[in-house]
Protein backbone atom coordinates (compact mmCIF):
# COMPACT_ATOMS: atom_id res chain seq x y z
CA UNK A 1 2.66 -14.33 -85.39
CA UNK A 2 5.24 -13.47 -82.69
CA UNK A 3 7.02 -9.83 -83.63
CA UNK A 4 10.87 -11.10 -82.75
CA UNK A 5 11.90 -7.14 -82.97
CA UNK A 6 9.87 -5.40 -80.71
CA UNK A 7 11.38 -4.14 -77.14
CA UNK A 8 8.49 -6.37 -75.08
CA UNK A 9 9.70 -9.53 -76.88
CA UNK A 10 13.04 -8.91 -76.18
CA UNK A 11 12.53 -8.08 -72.05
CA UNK A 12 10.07 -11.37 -71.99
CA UNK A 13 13.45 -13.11 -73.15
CA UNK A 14 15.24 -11.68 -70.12
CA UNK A 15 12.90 -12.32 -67.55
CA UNK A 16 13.10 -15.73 -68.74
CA UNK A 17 16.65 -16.19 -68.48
CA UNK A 18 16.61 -14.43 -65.04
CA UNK A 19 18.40 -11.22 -66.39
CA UNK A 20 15.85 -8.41 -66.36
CA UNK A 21 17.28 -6.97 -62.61
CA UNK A 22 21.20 -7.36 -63.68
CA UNK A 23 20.19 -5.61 -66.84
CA UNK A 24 17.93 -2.86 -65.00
CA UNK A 25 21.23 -2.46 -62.42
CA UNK A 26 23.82 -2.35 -65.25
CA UNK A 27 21.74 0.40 -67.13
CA UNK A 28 21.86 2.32 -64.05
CA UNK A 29 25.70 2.38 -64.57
CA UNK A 30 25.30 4.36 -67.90
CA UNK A 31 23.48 7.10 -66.11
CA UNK A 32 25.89 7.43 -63.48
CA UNK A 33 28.93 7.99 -65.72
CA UNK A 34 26.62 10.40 -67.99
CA UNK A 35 26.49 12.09 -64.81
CA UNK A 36 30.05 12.32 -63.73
CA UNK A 37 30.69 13.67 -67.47
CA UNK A 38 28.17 16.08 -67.23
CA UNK A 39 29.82 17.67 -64.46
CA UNK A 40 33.08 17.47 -66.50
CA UNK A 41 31.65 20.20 -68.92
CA UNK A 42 31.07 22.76 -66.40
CA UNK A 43 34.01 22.31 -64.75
CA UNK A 44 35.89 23.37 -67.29
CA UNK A 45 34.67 26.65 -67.90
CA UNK A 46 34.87 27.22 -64.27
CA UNK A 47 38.38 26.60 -64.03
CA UNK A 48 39.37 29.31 -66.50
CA UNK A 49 38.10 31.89 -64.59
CA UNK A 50 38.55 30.79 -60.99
CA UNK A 51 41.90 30.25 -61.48
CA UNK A 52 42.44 32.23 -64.53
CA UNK A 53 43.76 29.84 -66.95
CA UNK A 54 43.38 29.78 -71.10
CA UNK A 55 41.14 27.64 -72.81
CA UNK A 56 43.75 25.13 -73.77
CA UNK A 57 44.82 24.53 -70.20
CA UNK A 58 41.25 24.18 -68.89
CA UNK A 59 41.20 21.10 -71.73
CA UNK A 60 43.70 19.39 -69.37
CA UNK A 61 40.38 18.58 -67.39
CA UNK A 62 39.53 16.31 -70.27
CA UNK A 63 42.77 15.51 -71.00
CA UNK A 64 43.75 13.90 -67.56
CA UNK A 65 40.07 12.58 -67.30
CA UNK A 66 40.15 10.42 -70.53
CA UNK A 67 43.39 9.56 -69.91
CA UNK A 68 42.37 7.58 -67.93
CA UNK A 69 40.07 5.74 -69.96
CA UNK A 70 43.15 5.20 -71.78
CA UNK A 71 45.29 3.86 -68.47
CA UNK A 72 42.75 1.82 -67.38
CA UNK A 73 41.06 0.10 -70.47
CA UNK A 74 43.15 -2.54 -70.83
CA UNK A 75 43.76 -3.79 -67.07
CA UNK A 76 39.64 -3.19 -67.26
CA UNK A 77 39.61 -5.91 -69.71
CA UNK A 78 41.86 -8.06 -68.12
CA UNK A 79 39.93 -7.77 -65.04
CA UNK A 80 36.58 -8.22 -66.27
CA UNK A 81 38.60 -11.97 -68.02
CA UNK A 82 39.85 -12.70 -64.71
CA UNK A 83 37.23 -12.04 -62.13
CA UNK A 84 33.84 -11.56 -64.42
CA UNK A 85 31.43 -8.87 -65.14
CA UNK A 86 29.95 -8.67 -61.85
CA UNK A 87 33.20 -8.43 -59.06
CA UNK A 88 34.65 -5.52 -62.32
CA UNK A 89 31.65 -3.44 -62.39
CA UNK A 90 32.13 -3.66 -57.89
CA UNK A 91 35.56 -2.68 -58.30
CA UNK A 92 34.98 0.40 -60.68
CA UNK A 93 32.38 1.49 -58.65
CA UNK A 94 34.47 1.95 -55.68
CA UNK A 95 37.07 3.36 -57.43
CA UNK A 96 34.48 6.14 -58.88
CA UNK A 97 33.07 6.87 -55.12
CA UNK A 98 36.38 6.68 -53.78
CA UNK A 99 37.73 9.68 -56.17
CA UNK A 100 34.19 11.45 -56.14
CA UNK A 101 34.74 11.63 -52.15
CA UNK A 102 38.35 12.64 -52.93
CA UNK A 103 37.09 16.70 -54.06
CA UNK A 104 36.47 17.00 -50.84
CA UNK A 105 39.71 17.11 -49.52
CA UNK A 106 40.95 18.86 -53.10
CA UNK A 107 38.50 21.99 -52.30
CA UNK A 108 41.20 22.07 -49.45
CA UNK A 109 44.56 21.76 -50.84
CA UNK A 110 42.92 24.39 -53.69
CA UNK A 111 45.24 23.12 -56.42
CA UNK A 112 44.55 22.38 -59.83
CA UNK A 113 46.86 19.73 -59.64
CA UNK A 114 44.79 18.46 -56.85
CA UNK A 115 41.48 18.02 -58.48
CA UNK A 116 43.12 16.56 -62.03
CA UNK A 117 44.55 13.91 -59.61
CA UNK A 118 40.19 13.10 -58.26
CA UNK A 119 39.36 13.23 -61.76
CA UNK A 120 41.53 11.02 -62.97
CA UNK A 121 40.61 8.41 -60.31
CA UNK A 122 37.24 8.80 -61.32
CA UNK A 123 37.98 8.00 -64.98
CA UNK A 124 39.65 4.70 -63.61
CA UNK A 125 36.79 3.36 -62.38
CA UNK A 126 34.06 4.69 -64.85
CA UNK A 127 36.52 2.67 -67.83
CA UNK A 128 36.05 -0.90 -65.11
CA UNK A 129 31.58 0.15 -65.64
CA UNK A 130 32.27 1.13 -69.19
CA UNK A 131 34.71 -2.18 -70.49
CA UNK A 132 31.93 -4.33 -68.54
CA UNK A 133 28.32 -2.57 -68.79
CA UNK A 134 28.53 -1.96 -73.03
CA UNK A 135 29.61 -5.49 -73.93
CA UNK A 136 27.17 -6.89 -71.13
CA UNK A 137 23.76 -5.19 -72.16
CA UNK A 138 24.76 -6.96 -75.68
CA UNK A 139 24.71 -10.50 -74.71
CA UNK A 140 21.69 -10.33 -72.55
CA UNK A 141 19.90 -11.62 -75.04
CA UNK A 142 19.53 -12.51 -78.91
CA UNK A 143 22.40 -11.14 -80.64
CA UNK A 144 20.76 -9.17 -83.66
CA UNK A 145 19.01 -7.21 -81.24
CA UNK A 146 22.34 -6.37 -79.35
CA UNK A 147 22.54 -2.80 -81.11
CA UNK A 148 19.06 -1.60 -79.34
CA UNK A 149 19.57 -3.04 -76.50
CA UNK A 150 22.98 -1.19 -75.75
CA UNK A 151 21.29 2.13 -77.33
CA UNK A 152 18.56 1.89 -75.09
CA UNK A 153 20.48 1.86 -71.97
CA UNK A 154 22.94 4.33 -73.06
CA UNK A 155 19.40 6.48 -73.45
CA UNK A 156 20.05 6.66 -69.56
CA UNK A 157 23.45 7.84 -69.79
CA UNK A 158 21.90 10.54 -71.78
CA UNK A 159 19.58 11.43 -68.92
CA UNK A 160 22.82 11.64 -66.82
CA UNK A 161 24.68 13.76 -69.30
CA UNK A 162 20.99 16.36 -68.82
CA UNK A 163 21.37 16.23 -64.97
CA UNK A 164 25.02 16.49 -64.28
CA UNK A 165 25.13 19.80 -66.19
CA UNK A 166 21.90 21.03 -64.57
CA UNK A 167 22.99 20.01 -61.20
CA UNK A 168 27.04 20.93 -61.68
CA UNK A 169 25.78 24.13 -63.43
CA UNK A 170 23.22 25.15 -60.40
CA UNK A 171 25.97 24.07 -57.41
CA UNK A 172 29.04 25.50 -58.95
CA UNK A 173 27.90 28.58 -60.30
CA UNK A 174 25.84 29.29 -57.60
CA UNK A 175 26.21 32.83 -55.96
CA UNK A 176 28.33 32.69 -53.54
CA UNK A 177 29.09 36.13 -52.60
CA UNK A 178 32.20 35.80 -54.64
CA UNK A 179 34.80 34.12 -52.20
CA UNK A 180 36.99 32.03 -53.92
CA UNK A 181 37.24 29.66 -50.87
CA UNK A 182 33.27 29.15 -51.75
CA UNK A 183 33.47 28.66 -54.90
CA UNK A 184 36.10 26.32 -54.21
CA UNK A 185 33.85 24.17 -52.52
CA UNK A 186 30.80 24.49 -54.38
CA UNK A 187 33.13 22.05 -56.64
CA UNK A 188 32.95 19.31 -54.03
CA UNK A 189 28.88 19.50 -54.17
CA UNK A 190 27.61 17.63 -57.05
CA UNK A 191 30.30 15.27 -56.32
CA UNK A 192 29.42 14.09 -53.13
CA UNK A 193 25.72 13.34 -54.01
CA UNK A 194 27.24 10.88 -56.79
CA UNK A 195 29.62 9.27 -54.38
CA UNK A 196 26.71 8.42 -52.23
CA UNK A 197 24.56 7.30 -54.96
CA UNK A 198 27.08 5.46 -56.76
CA UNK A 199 28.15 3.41 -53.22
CA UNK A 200 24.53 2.80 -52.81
CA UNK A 201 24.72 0.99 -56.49
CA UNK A 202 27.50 -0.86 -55.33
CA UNK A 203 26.00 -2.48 -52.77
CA UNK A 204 23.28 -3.57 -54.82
CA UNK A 205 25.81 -5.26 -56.88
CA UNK A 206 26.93 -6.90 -54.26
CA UNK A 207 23.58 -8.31 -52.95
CA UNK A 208 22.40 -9.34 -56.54
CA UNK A 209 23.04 -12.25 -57.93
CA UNK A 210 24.41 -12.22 -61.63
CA UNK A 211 23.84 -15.35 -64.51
CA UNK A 212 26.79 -16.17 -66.27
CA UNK A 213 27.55 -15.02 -69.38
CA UNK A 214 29.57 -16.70 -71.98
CA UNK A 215 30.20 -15.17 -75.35
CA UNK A 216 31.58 -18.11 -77.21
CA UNK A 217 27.81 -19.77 -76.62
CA UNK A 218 26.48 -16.88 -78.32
CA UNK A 219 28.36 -16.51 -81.28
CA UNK A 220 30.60 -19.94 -81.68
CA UNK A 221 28.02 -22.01 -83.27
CA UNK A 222 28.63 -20.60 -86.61
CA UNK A 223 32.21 -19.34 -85.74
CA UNK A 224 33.88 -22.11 -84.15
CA UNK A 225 37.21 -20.67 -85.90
CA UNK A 226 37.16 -18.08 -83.30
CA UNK A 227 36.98 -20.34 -80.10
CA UNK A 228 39.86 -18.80 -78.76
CA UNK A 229 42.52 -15.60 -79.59
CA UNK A 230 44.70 -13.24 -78.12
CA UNK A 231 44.50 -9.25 -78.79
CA UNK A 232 46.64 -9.74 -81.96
CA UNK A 233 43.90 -11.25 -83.18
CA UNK A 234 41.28 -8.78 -83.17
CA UNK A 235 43.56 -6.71 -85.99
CA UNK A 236 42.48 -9.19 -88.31
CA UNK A 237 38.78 -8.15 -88.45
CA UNK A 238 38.95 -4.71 -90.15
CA UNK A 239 35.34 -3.52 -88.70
CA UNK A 240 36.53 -4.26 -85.25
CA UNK A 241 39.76 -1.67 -86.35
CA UNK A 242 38.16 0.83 -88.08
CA UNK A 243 35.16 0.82 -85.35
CA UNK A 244 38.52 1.79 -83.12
CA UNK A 245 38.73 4.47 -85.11
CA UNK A 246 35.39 5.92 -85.24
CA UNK A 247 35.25 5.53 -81.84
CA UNK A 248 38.25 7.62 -81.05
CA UNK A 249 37.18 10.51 -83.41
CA UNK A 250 33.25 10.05 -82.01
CA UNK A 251 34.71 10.64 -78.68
CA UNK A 252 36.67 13.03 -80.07
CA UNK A 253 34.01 15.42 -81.78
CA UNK A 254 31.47 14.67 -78.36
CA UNK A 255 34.11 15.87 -75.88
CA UNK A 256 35.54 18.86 -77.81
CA UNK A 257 31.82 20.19 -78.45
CA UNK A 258 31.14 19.91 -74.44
CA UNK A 259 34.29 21.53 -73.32
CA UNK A 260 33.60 24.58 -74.99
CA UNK A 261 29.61 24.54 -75.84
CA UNK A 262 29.40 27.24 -72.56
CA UNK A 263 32.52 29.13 -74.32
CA UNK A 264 30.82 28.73 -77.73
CA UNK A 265 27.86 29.96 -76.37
CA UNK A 266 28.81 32.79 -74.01
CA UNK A 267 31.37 34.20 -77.26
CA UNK A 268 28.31 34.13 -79.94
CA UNK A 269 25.76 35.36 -77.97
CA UNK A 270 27.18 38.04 -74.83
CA UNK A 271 24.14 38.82 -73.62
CA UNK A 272 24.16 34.97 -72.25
CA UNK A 273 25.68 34.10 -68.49
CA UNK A 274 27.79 30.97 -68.02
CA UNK A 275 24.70 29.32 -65.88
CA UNK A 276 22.27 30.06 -68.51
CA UNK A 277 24.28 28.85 -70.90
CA UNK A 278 24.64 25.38 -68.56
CA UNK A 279 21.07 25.47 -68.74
CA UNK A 280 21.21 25.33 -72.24
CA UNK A 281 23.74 22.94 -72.27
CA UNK A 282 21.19 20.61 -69.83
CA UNK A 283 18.35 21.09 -71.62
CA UNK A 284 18.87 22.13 -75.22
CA UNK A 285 21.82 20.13 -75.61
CA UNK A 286 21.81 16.81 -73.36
CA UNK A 287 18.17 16.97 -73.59
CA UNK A 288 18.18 16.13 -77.20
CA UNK A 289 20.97 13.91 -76.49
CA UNK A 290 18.88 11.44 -74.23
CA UNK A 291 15.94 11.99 -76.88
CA UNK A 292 17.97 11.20 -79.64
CA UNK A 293 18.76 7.95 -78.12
CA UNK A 294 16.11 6.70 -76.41
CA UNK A 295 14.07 7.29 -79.76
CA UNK A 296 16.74 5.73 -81.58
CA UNK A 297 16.64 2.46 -79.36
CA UNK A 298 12.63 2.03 -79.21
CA UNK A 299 11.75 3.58 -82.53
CA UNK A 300 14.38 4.40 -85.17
CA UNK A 301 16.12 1.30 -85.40
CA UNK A 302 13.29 -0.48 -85.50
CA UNK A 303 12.99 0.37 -89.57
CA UNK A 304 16.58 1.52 -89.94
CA UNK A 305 19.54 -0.55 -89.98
CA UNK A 306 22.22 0.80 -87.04
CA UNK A 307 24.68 1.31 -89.10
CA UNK A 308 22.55 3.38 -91.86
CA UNK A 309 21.17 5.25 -88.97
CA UNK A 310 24.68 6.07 -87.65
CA UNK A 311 25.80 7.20 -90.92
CA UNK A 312 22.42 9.61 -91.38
CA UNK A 313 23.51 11.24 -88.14
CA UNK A 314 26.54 11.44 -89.31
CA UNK A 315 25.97 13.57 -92.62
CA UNK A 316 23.55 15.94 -90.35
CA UNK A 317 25.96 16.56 -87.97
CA UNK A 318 28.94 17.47 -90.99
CA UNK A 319 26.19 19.82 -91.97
CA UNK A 320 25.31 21.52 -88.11
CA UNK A 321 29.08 21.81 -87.50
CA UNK A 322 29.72 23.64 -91.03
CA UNK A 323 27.17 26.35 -89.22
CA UNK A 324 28.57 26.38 -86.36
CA UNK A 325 32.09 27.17 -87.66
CA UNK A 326 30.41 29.96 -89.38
CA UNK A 327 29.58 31.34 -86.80
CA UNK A 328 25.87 32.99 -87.24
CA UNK A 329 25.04 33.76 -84.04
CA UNK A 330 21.55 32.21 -82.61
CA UNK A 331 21.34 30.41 -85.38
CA UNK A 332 24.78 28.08 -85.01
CA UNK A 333 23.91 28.29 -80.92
CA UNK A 334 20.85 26.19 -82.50
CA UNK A 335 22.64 24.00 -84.86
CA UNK A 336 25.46 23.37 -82.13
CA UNK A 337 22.72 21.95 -79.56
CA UNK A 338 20.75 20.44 -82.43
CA UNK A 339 24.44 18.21 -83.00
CA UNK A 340 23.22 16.36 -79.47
CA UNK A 341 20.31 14.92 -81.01
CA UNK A 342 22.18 13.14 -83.98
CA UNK A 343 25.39 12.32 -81.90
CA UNK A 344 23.15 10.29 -79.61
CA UNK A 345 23.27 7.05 -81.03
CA UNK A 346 26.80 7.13 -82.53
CA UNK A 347 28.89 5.67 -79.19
CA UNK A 348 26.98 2.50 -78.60
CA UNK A 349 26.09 2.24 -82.37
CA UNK A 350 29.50 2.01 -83.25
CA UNK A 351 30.48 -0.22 -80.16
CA UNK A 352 28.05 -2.88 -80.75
CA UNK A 353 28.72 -3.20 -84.76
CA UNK A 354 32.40 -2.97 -83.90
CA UNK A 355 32.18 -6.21 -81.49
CA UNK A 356 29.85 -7.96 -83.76
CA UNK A 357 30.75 -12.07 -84.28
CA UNK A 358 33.84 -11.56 -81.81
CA UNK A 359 32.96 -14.16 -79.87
CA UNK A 360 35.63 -15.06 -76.94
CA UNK A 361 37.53 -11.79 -78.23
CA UNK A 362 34.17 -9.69 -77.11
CA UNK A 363 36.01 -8.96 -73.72
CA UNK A 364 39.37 -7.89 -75.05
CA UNK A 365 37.68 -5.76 -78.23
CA UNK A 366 36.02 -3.76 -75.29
CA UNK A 367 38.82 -2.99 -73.64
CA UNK A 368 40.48 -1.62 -76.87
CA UNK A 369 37.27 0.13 -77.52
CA UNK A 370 37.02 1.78 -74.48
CA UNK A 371 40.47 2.59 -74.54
CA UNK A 372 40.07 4.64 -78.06
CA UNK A 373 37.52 7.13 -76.14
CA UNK A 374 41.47 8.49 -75.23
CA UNK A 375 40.72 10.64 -78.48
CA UNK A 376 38.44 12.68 -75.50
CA UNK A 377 42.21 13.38 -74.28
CA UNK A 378 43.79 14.78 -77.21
CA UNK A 379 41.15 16.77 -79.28
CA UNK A 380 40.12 19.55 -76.65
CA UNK A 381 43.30 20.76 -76.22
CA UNK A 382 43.76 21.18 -79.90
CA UNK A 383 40.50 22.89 -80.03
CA UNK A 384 41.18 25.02 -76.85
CA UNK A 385 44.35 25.94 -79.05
CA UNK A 386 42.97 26.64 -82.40
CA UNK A 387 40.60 29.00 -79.84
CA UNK A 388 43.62 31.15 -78.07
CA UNK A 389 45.17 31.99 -81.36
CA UNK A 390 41.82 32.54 -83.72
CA UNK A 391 38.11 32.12 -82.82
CA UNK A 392 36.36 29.33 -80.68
CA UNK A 393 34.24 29.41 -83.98
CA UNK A 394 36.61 27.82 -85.96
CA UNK A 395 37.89 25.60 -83.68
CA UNK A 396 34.78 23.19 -84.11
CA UNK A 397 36.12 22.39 -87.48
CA UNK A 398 37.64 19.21 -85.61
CA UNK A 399 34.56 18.12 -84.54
CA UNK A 400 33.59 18.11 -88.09
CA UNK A 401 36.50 16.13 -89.78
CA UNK A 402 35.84 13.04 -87.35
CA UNK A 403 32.19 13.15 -88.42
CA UNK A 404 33.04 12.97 -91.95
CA UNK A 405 35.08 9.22 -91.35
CA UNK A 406 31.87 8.43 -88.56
CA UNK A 407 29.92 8.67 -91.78
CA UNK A 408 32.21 6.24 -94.14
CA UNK A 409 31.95 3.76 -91.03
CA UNK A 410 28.51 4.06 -91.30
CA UNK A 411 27.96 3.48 -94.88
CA UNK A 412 31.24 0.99 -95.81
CA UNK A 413 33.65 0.54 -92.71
CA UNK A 414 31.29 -1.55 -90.37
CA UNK A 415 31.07 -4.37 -92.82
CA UNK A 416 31.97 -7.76 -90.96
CA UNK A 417 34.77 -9.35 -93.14
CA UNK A 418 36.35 -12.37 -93.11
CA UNK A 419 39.41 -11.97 -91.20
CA UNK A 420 42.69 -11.50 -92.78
CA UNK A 421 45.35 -14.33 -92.68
């Protein structure tokens, strides 16, 4: 008897259909912008002391960078409706080369204005590979396996989120003998190996060809009601809204614990540099990211419904962030980079149960949820407050309040419902 759940089924399906090279090139995408926000991390605890700024100003990296996501989502899903998955993913990768190259000129002009401005292009284009890639690696094949399938490739964008800050961490806190011209320019480093990589990609794009996809085959047969919509409609399916939600806090929680895991670190435990504690953030921390979801893609879920796996994680990571706040030395460094491991799964976990039996509204959902990871915007500079006026401990109590609601999604929220009229 054929075993319809296992991984090797699932890829036989896609070399049949002709997708296994689209899928391998769109999973490439995931570790390239795991890359890019690996970098993010480390640049923001070297722009408070290059250019000697508080913690809540540095969060204006984030701030302008996921405000972009929050620009762009929507013309990203109008895009990918208008031209297709293939000629969006093109355009968002030039966009991210095009403001990678960018910091090379900004290590110039020296402002801080300056490199805001390249990250925010960047963010442009990664929210054109994000609104396209996470919807895509769903329909590339049978639907009920759509959850794994976007978990493992997001695996890879936990490899990227291990190398940026290894890379970023090695290049920009290099010695340098100390010039600030240098260390200027040790920014523009990591940045131009992903611009070359990521026009390499492009052309590979390019050169592939790409089956069509069409939602409304997938999903219509036993929806026909949902043939056709516009965005008002998707606020009639409460787990597509509340996923919007638990999206925006996940993204939330995950960006204010890397903007200040190398201040968390450094604060608890002096005796710790800000490269070691990169290296900690690489390995300890984005390591058991990209472990967490690689095992939760070809193992977990295998035996554990998503969504009961999501809200697991969930109640573990209420319970690593209550130490943390504490504030017990080695022991919350520990439970902060343990958080990576059951964070892992939550992003594509909650994307692919929140455009579950969308059908022709799959494109525009994506948009929308793309467009909630805007809560990456908001939350760091609330944290990097909290942290100027009390502890950096007790700023991580944020982080845990948008776990606590990940968990209700988990266990109630995700529920497809029949829409409301």
């Amino acid at each position: 008897m054929t075993n319809d759940t296992s991984l090797d089924g699932d890829r036989q399906r896609l070399v049949y259909q002709g997708f296994l090279v689209p899928f391998i090139l769109v999973t490439s995408l995931f570790f390239l912008w795991g890359f890019a926000h690996g970098c993010l991390d480390v640049l923001n605890k070297h722009f408070q002391e290059l250019l000697s700024m508080s913690k809540a100003k540095s969060a204006f990296v984030q701030f302008v960078f996921y405000g972009g996501y929050f620009f762009m989502a929507l013309p990203a899903g109008l895009l990918m409706e208008k031209v297709g998955y293939k000629k969006g993913i093109i355009f968002g990768l030039l966009l991210f080369a095009g403001g990678a190259f960018l910091m090379f000129p900004a290590t110039i002009i020296q402002t801080f204005g300056s490199f805001l401005f390249c990250l925010f292009i960047i963010a442009c284009g990664l929210t054109c590979l994000e609104t396209a890639a996470n919807p895509y690696t769903t329909v590339l094949g049978p639907p009920q396996f759509g959850e794994r399938r976007i978990n493992f490739s997001q695996s890879f964008n936990g490899l990227g989120w291990v190398v940026g800050p290894l890379v970023g961490g090695m290049l920009i806190f290099s010695d340098n003998g100390g010039e600030a011209a240098n260390k200027f320019s040790s920014i523009a480093l990591p940045y131009m190996l992903i611009g070359t990589l990521v026009l390499i990609v492009a052309i590979l794009f390019w050169r592939v060809t790409f089956p069509p996809v069409r939602e409304e085959t997938q999903y219509n047969e036993n929806n026909p009601e949902k043939s056709g919509g516009s965005l008002k409609d998707l606020l009639k399916y409460p787990h597509f809204v509340l996923a919007v939600v638990a999206q925006f806090l996940y993204v939330a929680a995950q960006t204010g614990i890397n903007s200040f895991f190398i201040n968390y670190v450094t604060e608890e435990i002096p005796s710790v540099s800000n490269q070691q504690a990169a290296l900690i953030l690489g390995i300890g921390g984005f390591g058991l990211f990209w472990l967490g979801r690689f095992t939760g893609s070809t193992l977990f879920m295998r035996i554990v419904a998503p969504n009961r796996l999501l809200a697991f994680y969930a109640i573990v990571n209420v319970l690593t962030m209550s130490v943390v706040v504490a504030g017990l030395g080695w022991i919350s460094v520990v439970a902060l980079f343990s958080t990576y491991f059951f964070e892992s799964v939550m992003f594509p976990t909650i994307f692919a149960l929140g455009i579950k039996e969308l059908g022709p509204l799959t494109k525009k959902a994506s948009s929308l949820l793309v467009m909630s990871i805007v809560g990456g915007a908001l939350i760091p500079v609330l944290m990097g407050r909290i942290a100027d006026i009390s502890t950096m401990a007790l700023g991580f109590i944020i982080p845990l309040v948008c776990f606590v609601f990940i968990v209700y999604y988990g266990l109630r929220g995700y529920k497809v419902r029949t829409a409301v009229r």
